[in-house]
C-alpha atoms as a PDB file:
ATOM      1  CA  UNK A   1     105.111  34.794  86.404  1.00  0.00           C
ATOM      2  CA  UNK A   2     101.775  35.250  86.326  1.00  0.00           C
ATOM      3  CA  UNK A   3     101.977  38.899  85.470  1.00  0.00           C
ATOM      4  CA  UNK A   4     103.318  37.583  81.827  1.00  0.00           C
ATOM      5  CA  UNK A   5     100.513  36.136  80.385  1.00  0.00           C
ATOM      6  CA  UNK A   6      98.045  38.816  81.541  1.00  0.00           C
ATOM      7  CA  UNK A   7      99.944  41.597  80.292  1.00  0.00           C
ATOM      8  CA  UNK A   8      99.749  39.429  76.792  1.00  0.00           C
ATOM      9  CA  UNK A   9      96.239  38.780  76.756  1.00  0.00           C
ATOM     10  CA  UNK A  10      95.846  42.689  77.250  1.00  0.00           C
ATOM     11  CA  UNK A  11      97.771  43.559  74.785  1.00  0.00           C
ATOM     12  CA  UNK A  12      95.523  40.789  72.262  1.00  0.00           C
ATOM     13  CA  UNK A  13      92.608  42.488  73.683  1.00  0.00           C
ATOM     14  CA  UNK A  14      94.018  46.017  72.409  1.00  0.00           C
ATOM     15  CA  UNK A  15      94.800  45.337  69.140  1.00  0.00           C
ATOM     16  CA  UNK A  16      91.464  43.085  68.623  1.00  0.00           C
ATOM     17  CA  UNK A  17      89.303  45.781  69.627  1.00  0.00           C
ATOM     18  CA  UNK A  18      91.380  48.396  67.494  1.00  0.00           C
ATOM     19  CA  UNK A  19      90.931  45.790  64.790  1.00  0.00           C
ATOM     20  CA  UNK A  20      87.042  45.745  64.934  1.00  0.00           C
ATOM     21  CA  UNK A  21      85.112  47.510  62.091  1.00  0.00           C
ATOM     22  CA  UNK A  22      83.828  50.982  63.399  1.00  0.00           C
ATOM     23  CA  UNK A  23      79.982  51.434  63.042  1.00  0.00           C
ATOM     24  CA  UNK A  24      78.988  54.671  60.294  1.00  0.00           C
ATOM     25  CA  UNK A  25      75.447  56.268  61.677  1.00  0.00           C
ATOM     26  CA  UNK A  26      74.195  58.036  58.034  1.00  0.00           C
ATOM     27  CA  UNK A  27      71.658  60.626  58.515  1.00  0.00           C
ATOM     28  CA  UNK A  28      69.057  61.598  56.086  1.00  0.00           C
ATOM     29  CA  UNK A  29      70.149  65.243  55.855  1.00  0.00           C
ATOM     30  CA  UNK A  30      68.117  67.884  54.344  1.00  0.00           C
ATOM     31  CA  UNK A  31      68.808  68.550  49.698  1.00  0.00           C
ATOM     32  CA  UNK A  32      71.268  71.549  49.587  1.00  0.00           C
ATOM     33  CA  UNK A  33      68.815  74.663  48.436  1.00  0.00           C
ATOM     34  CA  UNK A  34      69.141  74.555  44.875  1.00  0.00           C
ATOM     35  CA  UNK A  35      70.839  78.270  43.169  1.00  0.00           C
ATOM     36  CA  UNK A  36      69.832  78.664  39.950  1.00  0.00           C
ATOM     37  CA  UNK A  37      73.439  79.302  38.163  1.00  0.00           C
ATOM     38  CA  UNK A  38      71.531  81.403  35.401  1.00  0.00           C
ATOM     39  CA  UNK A  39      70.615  84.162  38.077  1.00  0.00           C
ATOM     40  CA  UNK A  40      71.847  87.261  38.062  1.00  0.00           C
ATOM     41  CA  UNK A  41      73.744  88.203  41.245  1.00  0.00           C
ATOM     42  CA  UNK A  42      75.481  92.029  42.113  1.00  0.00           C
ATOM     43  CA  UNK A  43      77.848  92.346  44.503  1.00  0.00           C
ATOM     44  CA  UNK A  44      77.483  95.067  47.795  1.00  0.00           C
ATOM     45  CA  UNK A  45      80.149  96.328  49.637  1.00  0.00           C
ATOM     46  CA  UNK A  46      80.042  97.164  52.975  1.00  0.00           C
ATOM     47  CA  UNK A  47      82.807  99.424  54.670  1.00  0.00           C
ATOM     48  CA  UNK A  48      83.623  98.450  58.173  1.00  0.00           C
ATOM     49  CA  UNK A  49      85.982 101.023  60.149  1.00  0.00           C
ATOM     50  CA  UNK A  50      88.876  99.474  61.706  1.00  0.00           C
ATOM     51  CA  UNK A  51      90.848 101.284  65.031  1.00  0.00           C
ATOM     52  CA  UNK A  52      94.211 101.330  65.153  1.00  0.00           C
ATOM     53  CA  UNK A  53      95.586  98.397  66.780  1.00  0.00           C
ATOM     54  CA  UNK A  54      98.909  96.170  67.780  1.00  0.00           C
ATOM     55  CA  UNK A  55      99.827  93.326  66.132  1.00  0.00           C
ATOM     56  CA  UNK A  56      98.712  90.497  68.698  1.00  0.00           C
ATOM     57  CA  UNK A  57     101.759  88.236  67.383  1.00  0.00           C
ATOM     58  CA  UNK A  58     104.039  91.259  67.414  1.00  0.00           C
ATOM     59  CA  UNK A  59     104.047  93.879  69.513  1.00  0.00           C
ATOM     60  CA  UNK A  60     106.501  96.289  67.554  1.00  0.00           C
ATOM     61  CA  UNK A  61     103.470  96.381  64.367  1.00  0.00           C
ATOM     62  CA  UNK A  62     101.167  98.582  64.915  1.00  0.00           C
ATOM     63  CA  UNK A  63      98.312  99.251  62.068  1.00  0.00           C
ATOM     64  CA  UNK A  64      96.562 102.469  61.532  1.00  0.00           C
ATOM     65  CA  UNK A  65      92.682 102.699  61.407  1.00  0.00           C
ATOM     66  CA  UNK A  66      92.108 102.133  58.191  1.00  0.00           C
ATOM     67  CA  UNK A  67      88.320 100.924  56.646  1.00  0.00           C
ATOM     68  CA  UNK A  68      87.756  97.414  55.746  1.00  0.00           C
ATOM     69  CA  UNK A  69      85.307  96.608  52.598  1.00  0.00           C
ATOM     70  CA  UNK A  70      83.192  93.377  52.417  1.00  0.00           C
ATOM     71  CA  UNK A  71      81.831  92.405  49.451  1.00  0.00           C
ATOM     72  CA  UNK A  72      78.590  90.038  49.408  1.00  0.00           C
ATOM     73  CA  UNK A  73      77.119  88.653  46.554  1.00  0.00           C
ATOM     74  CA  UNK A  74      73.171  89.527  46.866  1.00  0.00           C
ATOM     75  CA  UNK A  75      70.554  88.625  44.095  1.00  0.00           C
ATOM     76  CA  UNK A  76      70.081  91.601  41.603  1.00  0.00           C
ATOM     77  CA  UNK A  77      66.022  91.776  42.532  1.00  0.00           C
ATOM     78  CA  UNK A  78      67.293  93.079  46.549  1.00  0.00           C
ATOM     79  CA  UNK A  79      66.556  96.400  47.136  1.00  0.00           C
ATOM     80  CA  UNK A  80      69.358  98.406  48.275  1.00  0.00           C
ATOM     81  CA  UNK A  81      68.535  99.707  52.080  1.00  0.00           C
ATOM     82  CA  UNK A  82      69.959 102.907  53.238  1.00  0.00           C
ATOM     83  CA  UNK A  83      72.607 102.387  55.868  1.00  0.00           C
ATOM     84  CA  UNK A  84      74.143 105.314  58.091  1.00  0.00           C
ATOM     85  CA  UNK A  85      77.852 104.730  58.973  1.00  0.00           C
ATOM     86  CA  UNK A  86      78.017 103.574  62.991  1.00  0.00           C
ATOM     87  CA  UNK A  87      79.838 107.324  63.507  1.00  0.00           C
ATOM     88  CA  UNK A  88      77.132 109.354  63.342  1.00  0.00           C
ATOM     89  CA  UNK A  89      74.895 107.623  66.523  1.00  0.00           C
ATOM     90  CA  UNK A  90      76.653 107.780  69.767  1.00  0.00           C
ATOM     91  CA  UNK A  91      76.741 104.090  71.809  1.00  0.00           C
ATOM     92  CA  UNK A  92      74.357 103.638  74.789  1.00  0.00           C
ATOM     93  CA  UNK A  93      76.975 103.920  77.252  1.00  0.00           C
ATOM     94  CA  UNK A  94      77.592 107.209  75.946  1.00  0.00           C
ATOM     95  CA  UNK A  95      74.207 109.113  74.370  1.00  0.00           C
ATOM     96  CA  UNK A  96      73.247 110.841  77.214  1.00  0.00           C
ATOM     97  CA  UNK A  97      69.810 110.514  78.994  1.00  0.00           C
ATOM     98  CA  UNK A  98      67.033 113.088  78.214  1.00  0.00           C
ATOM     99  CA  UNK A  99      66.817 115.846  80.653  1.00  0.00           C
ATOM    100  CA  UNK A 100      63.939 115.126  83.170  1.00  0.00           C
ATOM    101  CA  UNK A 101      62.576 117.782  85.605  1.00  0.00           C
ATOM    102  CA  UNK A 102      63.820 115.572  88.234  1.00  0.00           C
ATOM    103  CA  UNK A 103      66.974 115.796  87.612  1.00  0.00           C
ATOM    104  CA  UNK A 104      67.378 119.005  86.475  1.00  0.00           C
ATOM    105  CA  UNK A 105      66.125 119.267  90.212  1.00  0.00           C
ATOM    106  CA  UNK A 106      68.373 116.966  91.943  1.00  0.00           C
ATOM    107  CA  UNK A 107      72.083 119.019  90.068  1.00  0.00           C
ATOM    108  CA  UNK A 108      70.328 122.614  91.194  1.00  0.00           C
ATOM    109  CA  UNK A 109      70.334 121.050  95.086  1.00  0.00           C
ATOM    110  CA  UNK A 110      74.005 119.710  94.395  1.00  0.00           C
ATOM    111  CA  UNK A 111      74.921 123.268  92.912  1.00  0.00           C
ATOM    112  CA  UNK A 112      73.468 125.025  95.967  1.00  0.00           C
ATOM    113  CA  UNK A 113      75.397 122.662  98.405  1.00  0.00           C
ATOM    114  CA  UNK A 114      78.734 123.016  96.268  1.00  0.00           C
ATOM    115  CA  UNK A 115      78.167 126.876  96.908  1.00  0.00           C
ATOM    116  CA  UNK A 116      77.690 126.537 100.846  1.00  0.00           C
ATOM    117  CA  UNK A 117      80.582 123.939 100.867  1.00  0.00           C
ATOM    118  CA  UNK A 118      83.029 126.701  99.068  1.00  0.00           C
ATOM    119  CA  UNK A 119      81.899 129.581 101.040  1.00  0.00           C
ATOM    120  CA  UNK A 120      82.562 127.466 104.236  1.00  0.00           C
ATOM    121  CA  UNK A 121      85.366 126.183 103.292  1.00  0.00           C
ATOM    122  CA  UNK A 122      86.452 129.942 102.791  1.00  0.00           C
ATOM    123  CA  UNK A 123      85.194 131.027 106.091  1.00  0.00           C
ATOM    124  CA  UNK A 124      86.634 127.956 107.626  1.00  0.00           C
ATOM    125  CA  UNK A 125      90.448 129.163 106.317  1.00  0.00           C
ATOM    126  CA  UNK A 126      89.787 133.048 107.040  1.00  0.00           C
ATOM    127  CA  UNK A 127      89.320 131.696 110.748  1.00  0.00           C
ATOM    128  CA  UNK A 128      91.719 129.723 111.279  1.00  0.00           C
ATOM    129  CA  UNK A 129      93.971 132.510 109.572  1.00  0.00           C
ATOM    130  CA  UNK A 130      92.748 134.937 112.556  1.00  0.00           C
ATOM    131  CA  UNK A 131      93.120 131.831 114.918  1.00  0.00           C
ATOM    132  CA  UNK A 132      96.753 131.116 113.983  1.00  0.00           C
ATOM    133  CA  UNK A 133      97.952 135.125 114.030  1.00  0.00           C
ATOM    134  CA  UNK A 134      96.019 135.135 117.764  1.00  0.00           C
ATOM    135  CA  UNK A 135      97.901 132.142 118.565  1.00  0.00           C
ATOM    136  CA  UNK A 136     101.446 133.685 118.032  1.00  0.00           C
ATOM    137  CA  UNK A 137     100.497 137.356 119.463  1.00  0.00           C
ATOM    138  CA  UNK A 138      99.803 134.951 122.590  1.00  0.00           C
ATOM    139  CA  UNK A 139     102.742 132.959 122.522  1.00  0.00           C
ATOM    140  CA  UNK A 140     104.660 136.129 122.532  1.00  0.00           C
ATOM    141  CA  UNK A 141     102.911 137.961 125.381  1.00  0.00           C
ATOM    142  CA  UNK A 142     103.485 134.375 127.544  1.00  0.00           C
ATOM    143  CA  UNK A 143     106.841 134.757 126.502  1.00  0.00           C
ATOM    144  CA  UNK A 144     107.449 138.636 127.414  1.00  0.00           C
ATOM    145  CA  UNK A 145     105.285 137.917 130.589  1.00  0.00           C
ATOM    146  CA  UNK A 146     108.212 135.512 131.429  1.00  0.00           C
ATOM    147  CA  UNK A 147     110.913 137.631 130.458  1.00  0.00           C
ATOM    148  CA  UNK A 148     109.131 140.167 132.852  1.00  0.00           C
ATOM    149  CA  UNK A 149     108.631 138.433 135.517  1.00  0.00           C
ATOM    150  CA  UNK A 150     112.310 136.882 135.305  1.00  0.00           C
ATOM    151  CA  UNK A 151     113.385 140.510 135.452  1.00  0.00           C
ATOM    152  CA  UNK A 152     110.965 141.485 138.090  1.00  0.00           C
ATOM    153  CA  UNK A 153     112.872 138.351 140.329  1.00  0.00           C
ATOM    154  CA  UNK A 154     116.084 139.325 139.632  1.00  0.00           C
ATOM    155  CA  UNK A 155     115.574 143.000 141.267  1.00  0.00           C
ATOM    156  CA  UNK A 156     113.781 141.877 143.974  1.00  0.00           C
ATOM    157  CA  UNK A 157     116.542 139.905 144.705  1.00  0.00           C
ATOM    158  CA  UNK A 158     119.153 142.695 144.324  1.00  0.00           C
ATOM    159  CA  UNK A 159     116.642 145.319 146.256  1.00  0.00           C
ATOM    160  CA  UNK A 160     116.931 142.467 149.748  1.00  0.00           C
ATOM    161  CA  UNK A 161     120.479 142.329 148.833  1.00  0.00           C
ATOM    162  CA  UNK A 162     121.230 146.033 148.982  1.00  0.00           C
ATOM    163  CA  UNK A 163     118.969 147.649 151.386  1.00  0.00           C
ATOM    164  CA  UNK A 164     120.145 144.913 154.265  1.00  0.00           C
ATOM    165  CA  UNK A 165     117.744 144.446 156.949  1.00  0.00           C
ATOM    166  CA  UNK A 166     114.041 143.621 156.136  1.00  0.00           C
ATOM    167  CA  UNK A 167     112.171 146.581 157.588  1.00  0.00           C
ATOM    168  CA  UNK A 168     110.269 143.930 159.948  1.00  0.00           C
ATOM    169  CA  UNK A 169     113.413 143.420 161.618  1.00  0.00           C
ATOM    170  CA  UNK A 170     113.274 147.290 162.548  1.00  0.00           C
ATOM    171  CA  UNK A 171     109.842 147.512 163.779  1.00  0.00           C
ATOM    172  CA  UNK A 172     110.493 144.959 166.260  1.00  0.00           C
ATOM    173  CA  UNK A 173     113.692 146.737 167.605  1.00  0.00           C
ATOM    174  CA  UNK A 174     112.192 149.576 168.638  1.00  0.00           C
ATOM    175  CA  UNK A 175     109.510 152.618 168.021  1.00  0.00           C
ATOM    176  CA  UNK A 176     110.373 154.032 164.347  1.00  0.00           C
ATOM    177  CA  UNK A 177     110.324 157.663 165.625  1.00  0.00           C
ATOM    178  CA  UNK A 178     112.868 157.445 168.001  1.00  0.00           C
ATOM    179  CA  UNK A 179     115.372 155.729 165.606  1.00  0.00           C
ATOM    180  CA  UNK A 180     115.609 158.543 163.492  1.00  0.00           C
ATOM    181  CA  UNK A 181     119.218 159.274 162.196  1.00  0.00           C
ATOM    182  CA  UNK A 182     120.943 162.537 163.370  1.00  0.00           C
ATOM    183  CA  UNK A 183     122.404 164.718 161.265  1.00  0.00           C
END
C-alpha cells in the first residue's frame, strides 16, 4: 500500500514541473545588412551539367543528362568573370602526370623485360614442344623394345623345345667327333 501514494506524488511532481514557466535566453544578435530596395540588381545564370541518373525513390525512372541553369541575383556594378565549362579540364585523378626523364626511364626497362619475358616464354614452349615429341618417340621405342624382347622369349622357348637336348648334355656323354651320325 505504500506503493500508492508514491506513485501519486510522482505523478504531482510530473505535471508540476511540466507546469513551470520555461526560461527564454534572448541574444543580442547582429542588425540584418541593410539592401537598399532602389538598387539595381541583374540576374546570372549559371549552367550546371547533370549525368544521367535513376530515380532514388524509383528505380524504373531514369533521367537523361540534361543541364541545369541557376539563376542568382548579383548587383548590376559586378563584373562578369569568364568561366570555362568543367568539360574542357580533365579531373586530377585523371590529367596525367608530366613526363619526367625518370620515368620515361623506368617504362624503357619494363619494355626491355616484357621483350625477354616473350622471347622466353617462346623458347620455353618451342622446348617443351621438342621435349614432348622426344617423349613419345621414347615411349614407343620402350614399347617396341618390349614387343621385341617378348618375341625374342617366345623363340627361345620354341628353339629348347624343338632341338631337344641342351648341347651340354652331349658334351658330357662323350667326345663330339666320335658321335658323328652315319650316313
Amino acid at each position: 500500500m505504500t506503493m500508492r501514494p508514491s506513485i501519486l506524488i510522482g505523478f504531482l511532481a510530473v505535471l508540476a514541473g511540466c507546469a513551470s514557466p520555461k526560461t527564454v535566453v534572448s541574444q543580442a544578435s547582429a542588425p540584418a545588412p541593410v539592401v537598399d530596395a532602389k538598387a539595381e540588381r541583374k540576374a546570372v545564370e549559371t549552367r550546371y551539367d547533370v549525368r544521367g541518373y535513376r530515380e532514388a525513390a524509383s528505380p524504373r525512372i531514369r533521367h537523361e543528362a540534361h543541364a541545369v541553369y541557376r539563376r542568382t541575383l548579383v548587383p548590376a556594378s559586378a563584373e562578369p568573370a569568364e568561366t570555362a565549362p568543367r568539360s574542357v579540364f580533365a579531373p586530377a585523378s585523371v590529367a596525367p602526370l608530366p613526363a619526367s626523364e625518370e620515368l620515361n626511364a623506368e617504362l624503357e626497362k619494363q619494355k626491355a623485360i616484357t621483350a625477354q619475358m616473350q622471347s622466353m616464354q617462346v623458347s620455353m614452349a618451342d622446348t617443351q614442344a621438342k621435349m614432348q615429341a622426344q617423349y613419345a618417340q621414347l615411349l614407343k621405342q620402350s614399347g617396341e623394345a618390349l614387343r621385341l624382347r617378348e618375341r625374342l622369349e617366345i623363340e627361345r622357348s620354341q628353339n629348347r623345345a624343338n632341338t631337344g637336348p641342351a648341347p651340354d648334355s652331349v658334351a658330357a656323354t662323350g667326345d663330339s667327333r666320335t658321335t658323328q651320325a652315319k650316313w
